[in-house]
C-alpha atoms as a PDB file:
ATOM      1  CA  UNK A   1      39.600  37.798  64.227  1.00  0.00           C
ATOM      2  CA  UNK A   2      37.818  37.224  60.934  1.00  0.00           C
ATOM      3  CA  UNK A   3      34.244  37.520  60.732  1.00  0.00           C
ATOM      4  CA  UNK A   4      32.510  35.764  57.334  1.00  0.00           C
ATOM      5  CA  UNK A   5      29.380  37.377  56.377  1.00  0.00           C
ATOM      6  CA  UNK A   6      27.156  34.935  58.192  1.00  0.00           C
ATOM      7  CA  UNK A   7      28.862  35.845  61.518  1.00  0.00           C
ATOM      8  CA  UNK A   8      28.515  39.726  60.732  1.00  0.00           C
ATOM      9  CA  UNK A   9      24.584  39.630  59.833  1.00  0.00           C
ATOM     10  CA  UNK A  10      24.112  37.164  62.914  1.00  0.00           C
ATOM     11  CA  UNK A  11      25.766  39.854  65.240  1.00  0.00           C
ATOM     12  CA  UNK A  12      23.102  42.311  63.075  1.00  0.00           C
ATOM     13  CA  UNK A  13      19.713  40.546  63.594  1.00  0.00           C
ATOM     14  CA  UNK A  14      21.034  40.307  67.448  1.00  0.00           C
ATOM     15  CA  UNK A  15      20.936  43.986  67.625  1.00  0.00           C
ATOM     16  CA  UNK A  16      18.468  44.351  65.762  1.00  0.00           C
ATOM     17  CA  UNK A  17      16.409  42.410  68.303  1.00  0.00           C
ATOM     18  CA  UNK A  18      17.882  44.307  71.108  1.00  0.00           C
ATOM     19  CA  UNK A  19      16.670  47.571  69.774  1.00  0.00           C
ATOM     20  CA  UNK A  20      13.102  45.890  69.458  1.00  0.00           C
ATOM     21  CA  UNK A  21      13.061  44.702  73.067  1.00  0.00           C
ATOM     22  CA  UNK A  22      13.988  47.862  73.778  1.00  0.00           C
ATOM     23  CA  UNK A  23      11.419  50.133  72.144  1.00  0.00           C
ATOM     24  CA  UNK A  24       8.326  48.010  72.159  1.00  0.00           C
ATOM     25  CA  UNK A  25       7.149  48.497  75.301  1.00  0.00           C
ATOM     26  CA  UNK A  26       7.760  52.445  75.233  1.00  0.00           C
ATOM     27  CA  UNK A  27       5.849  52.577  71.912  1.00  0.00           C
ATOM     28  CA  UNK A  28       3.048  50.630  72.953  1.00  0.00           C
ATOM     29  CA  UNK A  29       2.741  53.010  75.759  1.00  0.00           C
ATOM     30  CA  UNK A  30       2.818  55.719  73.320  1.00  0.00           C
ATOM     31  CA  UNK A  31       0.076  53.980  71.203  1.00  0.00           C
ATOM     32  CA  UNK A  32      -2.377  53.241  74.274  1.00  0.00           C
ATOM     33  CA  UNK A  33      -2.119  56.962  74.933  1.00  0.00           C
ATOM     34  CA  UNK A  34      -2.672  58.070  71.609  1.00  0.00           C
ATOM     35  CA  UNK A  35      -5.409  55.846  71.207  1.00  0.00           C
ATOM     36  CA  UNK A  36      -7.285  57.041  74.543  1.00  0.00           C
ATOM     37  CA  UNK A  37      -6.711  60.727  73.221  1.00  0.00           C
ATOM     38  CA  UNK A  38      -8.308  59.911  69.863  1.00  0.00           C
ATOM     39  CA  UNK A  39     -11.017  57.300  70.331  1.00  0.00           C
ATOM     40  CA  UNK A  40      -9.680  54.534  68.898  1.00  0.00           C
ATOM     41  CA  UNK A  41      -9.902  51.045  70.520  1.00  0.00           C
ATOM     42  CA  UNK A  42      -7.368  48.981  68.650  1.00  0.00           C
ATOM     43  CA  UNK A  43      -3.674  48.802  66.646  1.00  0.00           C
ATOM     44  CA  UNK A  44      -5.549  49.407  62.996  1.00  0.00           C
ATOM     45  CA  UNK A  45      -7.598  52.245  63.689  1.00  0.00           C
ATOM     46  CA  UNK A  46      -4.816  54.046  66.282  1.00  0.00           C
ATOM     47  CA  UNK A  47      -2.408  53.812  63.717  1.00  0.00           C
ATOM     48  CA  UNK A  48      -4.866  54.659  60.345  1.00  0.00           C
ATOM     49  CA  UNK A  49      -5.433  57.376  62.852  1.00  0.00           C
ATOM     50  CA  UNK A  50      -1.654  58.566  63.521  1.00  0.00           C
ATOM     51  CA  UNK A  51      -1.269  59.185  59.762  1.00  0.00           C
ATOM     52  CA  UNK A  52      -2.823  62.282  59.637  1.00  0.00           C
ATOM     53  CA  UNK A  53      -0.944  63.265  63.125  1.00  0.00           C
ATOM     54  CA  UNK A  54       2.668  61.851  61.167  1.00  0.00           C
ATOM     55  CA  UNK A  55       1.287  64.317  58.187  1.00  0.00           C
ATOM     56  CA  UNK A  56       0.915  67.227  60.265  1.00  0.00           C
ATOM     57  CA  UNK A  57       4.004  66.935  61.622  1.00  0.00           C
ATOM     58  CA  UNK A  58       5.848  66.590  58.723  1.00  0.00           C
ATOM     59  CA  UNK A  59       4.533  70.090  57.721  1.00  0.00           C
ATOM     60  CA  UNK A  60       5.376  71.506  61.175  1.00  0.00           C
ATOM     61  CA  UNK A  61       8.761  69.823  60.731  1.00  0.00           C
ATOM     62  CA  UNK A  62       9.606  70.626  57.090  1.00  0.00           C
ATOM     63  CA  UNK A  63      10.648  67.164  56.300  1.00  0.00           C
ATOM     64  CA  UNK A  64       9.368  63.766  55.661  1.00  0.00           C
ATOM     65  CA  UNK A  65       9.041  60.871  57.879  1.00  0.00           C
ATOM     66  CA  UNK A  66      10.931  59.149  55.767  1.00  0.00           C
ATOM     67  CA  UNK A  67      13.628  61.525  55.322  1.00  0.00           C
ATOM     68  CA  UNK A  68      13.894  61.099  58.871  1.00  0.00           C
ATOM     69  CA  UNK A  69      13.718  57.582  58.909  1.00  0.00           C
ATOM     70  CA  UNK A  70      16.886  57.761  56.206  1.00  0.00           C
ATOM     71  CA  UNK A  71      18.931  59.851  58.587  1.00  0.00           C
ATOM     72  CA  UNK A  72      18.441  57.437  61.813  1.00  0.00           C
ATOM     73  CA  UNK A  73      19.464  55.094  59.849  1.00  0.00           C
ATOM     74  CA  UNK A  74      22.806  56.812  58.115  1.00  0.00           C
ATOM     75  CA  UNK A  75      23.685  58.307  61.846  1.00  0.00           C
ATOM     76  CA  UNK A  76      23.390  54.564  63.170  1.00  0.00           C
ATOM     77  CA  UNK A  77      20.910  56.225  65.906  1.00  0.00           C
ATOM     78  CA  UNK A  78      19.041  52.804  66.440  1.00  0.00           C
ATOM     79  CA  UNK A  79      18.038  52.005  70.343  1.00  0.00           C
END
Protein backbone atom coordinates (compact mmCIF):
# COMPACT_ATOMS: atom_id res chain seq x y z
CA UNK A 1 0.00 0.00 0.00
CA UNK A 2 1.16 3.46 -1.02
CA UNK A 3 1.15 6.15 1.35
CA UNK A 4 1.40 9.99 -0.32
CA UNK A 5 2.93 12.40 1.95
CA UNK A 6 -0.32 13.72 3.31
CA UNK A 7 -1.23 10.20 4.56
CA UNK A 8 2.37 9.75 6.17
CA UNK A 9 2.38 13.24 8.19
CA UNK A 10 -1.41 12.51 9.13
CA UNK A 11 -0.31 9.08 10.68
CA UNK A 12 2.64 11.61 12.33
CA UNK A 13 0.55 14.36 14.03
CA UNK A 14 -1.65 11.16 15.30
CA UNK A 15 1.28 10.01 17.21
CA UNK A 16 2.36 12.85 17.92
CA UNK A 17 -0.87 13.46 19.84
CA UNK A 18 -0.70 10.12 21.41
CA UNK A 19 2.61 10.83 22.98
CA UNK A 20 1.02 14.18 24.35
CA UNK A 21 -1.96 12.43 25.92
CA UNK A 22 0.36 10.36 27.22
CA UNK A 23 2.87 12.55 29.04
CA UNK A 24 0.78 15.49 30.08
CA UNK A 25 -0.68 14.36 32.92
CA UNK A 26 2.69 12.74 34.35
CA UNK A 27 4.43 16.10 33.73
CA UNK A 28 1.96 18.16 35.26
CA UNK A 29 2.34 16.00 38.23
CA UNK A 30 5.93 16.57 38.04
CA UNK A 31 5.38 20.40 37.78
CA UNK A 32 2.82 20.63 40.84
CA UNK A 33 5.55 18.91 42.82
CA UNK A 34 8.25 20.96 41.77
CA UNK A 35 6.35 23.92 42.28
CA UNK A 36 5.29 22.97 46.03
CA UNK A 37 9.13 22.21 46.63
CA UNK A 38 10.15 25.64 45.34
CA UNK A 39 7.45 28.17 46.16
CA UNK A 40 6.10 28.87 43.13
CA UNK A 41 2.29 29.13 42.56
CA UNK A 42 1.89 28.98 38.82
CA UNK A 43 3.24 27.47 35.14
CA UNK A 44 5.56 30.85 34.53
CA UNK A 45 7.31 31.10 37.63
CA UNK A 46 7.65 26.94 38.16
CA UNK A 47 9.13 26.74 34.97
CA UNK A 48 11.44 30.32 35.02
CA UNK A 49 12.24 28.43 38.15
CA UNK A 50 13.24 24.85 36.61
CA UNK A 51 15.88 26.61 34.46
CA UNK A 52 18.34 26.90 36.88
CA UNK A 53 17.42 23.13 38.14
CA UNK A 54 17.71 22.03 33.95
CA UNK A 55 21.26 24.08 34.29
CA UNK A 56 22.47 22.24 37.13
CA UNK A 57 21.80 19.22 35.75
CA UNK A 58 23.31 19.68 32.68
CA UNK A 59 26.62 20.19 34.62
CA UNK A 60 25.97 17.08 36.75
CA UNK A 61 25.18 15.33 33.47
CA UNK A 62 27.94 16.62 31.16
CA UNK A 63 25.63 17.36 28.37
CA UNK A 64 23.04 19.73 27.23
CA UNK A 65 19.39 19.53 27.37
CA UNK A 66 19.33 19.90 24.07
CA UNK A 67 21.82 17.43 23.16
CA UNK A 68 19.53 15.26 24.86
CA UNK A 69 16.59 16.44 23.33
CA UNK A 70 18.56 15.63 19.75
CA UNK A 71 19.19 12.05 20.78
CA UNK A 72 15.35 11.24 21.84
CA UNK A 73 14.61 12.35 18.91
CA UNK A 74 17.34 10.37 16.51
CA UNK A 75 16.60 7.04 18.82
CA UNK A 76 12.75 7.62 18.01
CA UNK A 77 12.34 7.33 22.03
CA UNK A 78 9.03 9.45 21.95
CA UNK A 79 6.10 8.12 24.51
Amino acid sequence: MRHDTRDLERIQARSRAGSLRKLTPGLVGYLVGFAAIVGTNNIDDTVEALTSHVSNDEIARRTTFAERVRRRRIEGKIA
